[in-house]
N, C-alpha and C. Protein backbone atom coordinates (compact mmCIF):
# COMPACT_ATOMS: atom_id res chain seq x y z
N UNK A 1 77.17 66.80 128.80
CA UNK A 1 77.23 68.19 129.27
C UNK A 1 76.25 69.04 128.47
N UNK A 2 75.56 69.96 129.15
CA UNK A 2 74.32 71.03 128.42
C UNK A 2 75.15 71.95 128.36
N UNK A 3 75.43 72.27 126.57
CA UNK A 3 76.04 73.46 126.71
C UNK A 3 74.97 74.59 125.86
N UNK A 4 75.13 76.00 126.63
CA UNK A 4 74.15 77.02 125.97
C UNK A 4 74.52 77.05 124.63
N UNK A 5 73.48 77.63 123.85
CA UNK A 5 73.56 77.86 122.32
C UNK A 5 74.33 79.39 121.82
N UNK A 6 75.04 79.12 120.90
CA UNK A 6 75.46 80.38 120.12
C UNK A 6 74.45 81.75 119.91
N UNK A 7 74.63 82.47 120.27
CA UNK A 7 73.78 83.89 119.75
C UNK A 7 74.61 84.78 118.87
N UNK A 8 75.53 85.21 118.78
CA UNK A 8 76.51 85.49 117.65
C UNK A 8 77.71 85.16 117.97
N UNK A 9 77.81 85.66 117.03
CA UNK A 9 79.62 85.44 116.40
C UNK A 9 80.21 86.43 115.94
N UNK A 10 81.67 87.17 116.06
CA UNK A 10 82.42 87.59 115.73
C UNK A 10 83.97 87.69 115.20
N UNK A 11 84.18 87.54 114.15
CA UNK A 11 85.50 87.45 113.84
C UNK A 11 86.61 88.39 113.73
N UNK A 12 87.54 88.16 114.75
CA UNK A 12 88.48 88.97 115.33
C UNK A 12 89.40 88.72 114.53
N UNK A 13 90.50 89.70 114.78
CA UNK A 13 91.94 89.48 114.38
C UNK A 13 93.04 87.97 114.58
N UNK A 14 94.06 87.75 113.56
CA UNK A 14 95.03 86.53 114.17
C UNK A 14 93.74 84.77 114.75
N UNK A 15 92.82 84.82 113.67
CA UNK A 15 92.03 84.11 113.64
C UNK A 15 91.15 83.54 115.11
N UNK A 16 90.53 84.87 115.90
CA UNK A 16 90.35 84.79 117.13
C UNK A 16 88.62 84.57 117.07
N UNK A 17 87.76 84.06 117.11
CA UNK A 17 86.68 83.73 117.24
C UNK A 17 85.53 84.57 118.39
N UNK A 18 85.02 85.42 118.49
CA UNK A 18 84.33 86.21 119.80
C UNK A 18 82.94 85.79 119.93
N UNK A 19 82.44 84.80 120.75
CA UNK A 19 81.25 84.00 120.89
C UNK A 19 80.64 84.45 121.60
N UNK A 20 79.20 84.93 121.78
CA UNK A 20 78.53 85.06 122.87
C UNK A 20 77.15 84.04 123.09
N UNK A 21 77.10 83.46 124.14
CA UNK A 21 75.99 82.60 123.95
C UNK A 21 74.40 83.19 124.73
N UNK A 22 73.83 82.14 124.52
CA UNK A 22 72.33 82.60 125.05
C UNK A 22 72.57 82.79 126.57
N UNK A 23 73.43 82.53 127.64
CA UNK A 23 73.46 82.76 128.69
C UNK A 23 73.96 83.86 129.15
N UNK A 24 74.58 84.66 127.79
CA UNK A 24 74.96 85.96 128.00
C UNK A 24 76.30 86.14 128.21
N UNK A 25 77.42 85.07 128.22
CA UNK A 25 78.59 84.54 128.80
C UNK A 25 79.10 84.60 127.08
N UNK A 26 80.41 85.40 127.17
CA UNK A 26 81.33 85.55 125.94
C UNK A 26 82.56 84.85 126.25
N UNK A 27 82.64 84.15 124.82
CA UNK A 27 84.20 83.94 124.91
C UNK A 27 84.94 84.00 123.60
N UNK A 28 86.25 83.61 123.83
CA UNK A 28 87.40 83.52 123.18
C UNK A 28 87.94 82.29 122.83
N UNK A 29 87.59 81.74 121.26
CA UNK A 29 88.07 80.81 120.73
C UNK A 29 89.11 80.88 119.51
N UNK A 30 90.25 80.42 119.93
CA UNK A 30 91.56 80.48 118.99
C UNK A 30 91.22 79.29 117.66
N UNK A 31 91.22 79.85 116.40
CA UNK A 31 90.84 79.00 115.49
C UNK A 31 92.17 78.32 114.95
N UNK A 32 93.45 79.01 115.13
CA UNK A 32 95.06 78.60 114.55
C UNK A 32 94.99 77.26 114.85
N UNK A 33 94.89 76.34 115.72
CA UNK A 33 95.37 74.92 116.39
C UNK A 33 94.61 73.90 114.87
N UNK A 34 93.67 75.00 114.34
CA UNK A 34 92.77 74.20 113.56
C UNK A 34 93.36 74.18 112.01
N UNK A 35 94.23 75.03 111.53
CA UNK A 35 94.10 75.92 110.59
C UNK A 35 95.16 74.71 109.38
N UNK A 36 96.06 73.73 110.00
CA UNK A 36 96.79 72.80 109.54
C UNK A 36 95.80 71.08 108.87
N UNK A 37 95.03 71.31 109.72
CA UNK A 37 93.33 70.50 109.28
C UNK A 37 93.01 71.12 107.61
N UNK A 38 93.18 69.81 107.23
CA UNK A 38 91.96 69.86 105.54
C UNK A 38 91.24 70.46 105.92
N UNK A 39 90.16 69.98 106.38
CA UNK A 39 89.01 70.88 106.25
C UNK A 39 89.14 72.55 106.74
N UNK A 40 89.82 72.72 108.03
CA UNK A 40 89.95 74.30 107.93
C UNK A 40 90.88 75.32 107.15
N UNK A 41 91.45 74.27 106.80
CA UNK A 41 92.29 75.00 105.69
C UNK A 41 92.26 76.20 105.42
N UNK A 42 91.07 76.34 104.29
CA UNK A 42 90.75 77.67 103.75
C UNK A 42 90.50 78.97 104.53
N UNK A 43 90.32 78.41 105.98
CA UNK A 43 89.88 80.08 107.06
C UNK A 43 91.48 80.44 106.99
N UNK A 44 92.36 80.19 106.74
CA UNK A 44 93.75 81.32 106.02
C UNK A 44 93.58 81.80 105.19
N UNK A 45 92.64 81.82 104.67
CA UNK A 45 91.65 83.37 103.97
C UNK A 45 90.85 84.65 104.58
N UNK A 46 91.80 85.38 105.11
CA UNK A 46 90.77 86.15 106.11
C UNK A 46 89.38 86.74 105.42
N UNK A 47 89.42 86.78 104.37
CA UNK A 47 88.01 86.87 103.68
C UNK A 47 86.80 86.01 103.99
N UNK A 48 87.55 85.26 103.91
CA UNK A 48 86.14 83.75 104.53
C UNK A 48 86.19 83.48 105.74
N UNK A 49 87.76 83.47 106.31
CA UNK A 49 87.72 83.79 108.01
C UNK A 49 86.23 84.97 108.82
N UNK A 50 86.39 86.03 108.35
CA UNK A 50 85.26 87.33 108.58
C UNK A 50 84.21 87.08 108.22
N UNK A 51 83.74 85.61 107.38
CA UNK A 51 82.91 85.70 106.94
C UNK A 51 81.29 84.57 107.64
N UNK A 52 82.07 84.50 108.77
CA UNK A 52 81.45 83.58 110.03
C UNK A 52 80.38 83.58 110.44
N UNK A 53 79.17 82.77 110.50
CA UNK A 53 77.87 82.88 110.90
C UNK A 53 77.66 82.22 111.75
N UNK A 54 76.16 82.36 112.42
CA UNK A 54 75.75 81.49 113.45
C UNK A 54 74.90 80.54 112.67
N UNK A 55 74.74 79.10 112.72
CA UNK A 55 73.85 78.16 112.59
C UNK A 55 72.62 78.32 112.83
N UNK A 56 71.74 78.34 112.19
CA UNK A 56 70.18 78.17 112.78
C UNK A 56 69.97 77.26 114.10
N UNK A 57 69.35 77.98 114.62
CA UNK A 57 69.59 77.52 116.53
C UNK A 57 70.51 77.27 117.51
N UNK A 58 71.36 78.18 116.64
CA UNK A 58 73.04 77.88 117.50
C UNK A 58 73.59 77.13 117.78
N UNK A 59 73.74 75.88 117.29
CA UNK A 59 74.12 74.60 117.48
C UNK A 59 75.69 74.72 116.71
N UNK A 60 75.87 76.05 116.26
CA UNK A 60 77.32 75.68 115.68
C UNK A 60 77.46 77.07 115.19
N UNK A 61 78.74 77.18 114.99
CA UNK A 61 79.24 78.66 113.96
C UNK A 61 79.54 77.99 112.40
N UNK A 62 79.52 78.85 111.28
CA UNK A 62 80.04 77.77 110.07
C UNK A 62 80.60 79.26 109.20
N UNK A 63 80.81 78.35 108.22
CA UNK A 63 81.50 79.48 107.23
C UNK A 63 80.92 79.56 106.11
N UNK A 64 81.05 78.19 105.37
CA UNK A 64 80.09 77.70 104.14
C UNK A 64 79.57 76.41 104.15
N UNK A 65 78.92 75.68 103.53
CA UNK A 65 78.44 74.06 104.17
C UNK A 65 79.22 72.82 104.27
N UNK A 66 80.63 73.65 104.33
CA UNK A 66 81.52 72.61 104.61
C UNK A 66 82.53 72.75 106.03
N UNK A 67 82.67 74.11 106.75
CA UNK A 67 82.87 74.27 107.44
C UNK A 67 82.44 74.93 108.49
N UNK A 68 82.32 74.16 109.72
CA UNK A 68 81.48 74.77 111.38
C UNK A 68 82.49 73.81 112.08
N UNK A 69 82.27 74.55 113.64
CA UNK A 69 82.53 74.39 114.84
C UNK A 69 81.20 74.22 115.47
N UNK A 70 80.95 73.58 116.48
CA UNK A 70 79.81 73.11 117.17
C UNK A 70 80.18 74.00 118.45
N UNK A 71 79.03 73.97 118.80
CA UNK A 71 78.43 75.18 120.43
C UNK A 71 79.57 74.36 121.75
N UNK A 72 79.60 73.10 121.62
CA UNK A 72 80.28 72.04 122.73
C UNK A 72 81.62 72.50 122.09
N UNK A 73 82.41 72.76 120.98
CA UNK A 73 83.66 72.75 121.02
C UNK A 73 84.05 74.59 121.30
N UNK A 74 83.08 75.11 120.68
CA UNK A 74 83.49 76.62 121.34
C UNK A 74 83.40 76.94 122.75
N UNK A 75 82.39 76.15 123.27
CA UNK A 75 81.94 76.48 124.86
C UNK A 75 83.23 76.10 125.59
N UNK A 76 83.68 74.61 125.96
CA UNK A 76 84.17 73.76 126.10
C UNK A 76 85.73 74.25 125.89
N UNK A 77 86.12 74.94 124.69
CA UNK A 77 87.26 74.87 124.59
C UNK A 77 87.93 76.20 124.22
N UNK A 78 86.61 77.54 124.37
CA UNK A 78 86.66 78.63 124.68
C UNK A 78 87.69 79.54 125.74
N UNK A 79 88.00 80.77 125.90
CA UNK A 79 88.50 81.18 126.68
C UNK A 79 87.48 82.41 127.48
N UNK A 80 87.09 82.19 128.68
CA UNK A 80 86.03 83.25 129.18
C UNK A 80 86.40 84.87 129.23
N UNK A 81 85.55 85.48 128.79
CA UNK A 81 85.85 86.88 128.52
C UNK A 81 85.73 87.64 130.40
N UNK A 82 86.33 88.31 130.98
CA UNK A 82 86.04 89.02 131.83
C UNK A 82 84.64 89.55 131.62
């Protein structure tokens, strides 16, 4: 599947993810399902939660170089914004 690339990112409230990609198409990704995961562990820090970037070429959102989400799992498993 071709999925478009990340253009930003926003970090919402109740660990809500606000994606918009290069096609101009926003969505809504719930980060909680993740939050029981080692590795995401630490985004129950809303400090580092807010502290969310886009990847160089949008291939992913990350936090620090140990934690990202990829463009296919936000697209993919996103919720479409009206």
């Amino acid at each position: 599947m071709n999925c478009p690339k990340v253009r930003s990112v926003k970090a919402a409230d109740n660990h809500i993810l606000i994606v918009e990609f290069d096609n101009d198409e926003k969505r809504l990704y719930d980060v909680t399902h993740l939050l029981g995961k080692e590795m995401f562990a630490p985004l129950q820090n809303a400090a580092l939660f807010k502290a969310v970037r886009v990847e160089q070429g949008g291939w992913a959102v990350a936090w620090n170089n140990e934690i990202d989400l990829s463009e296919f799992e936000l697209w993919s498993k996103g919720k479409t914004l009206p």
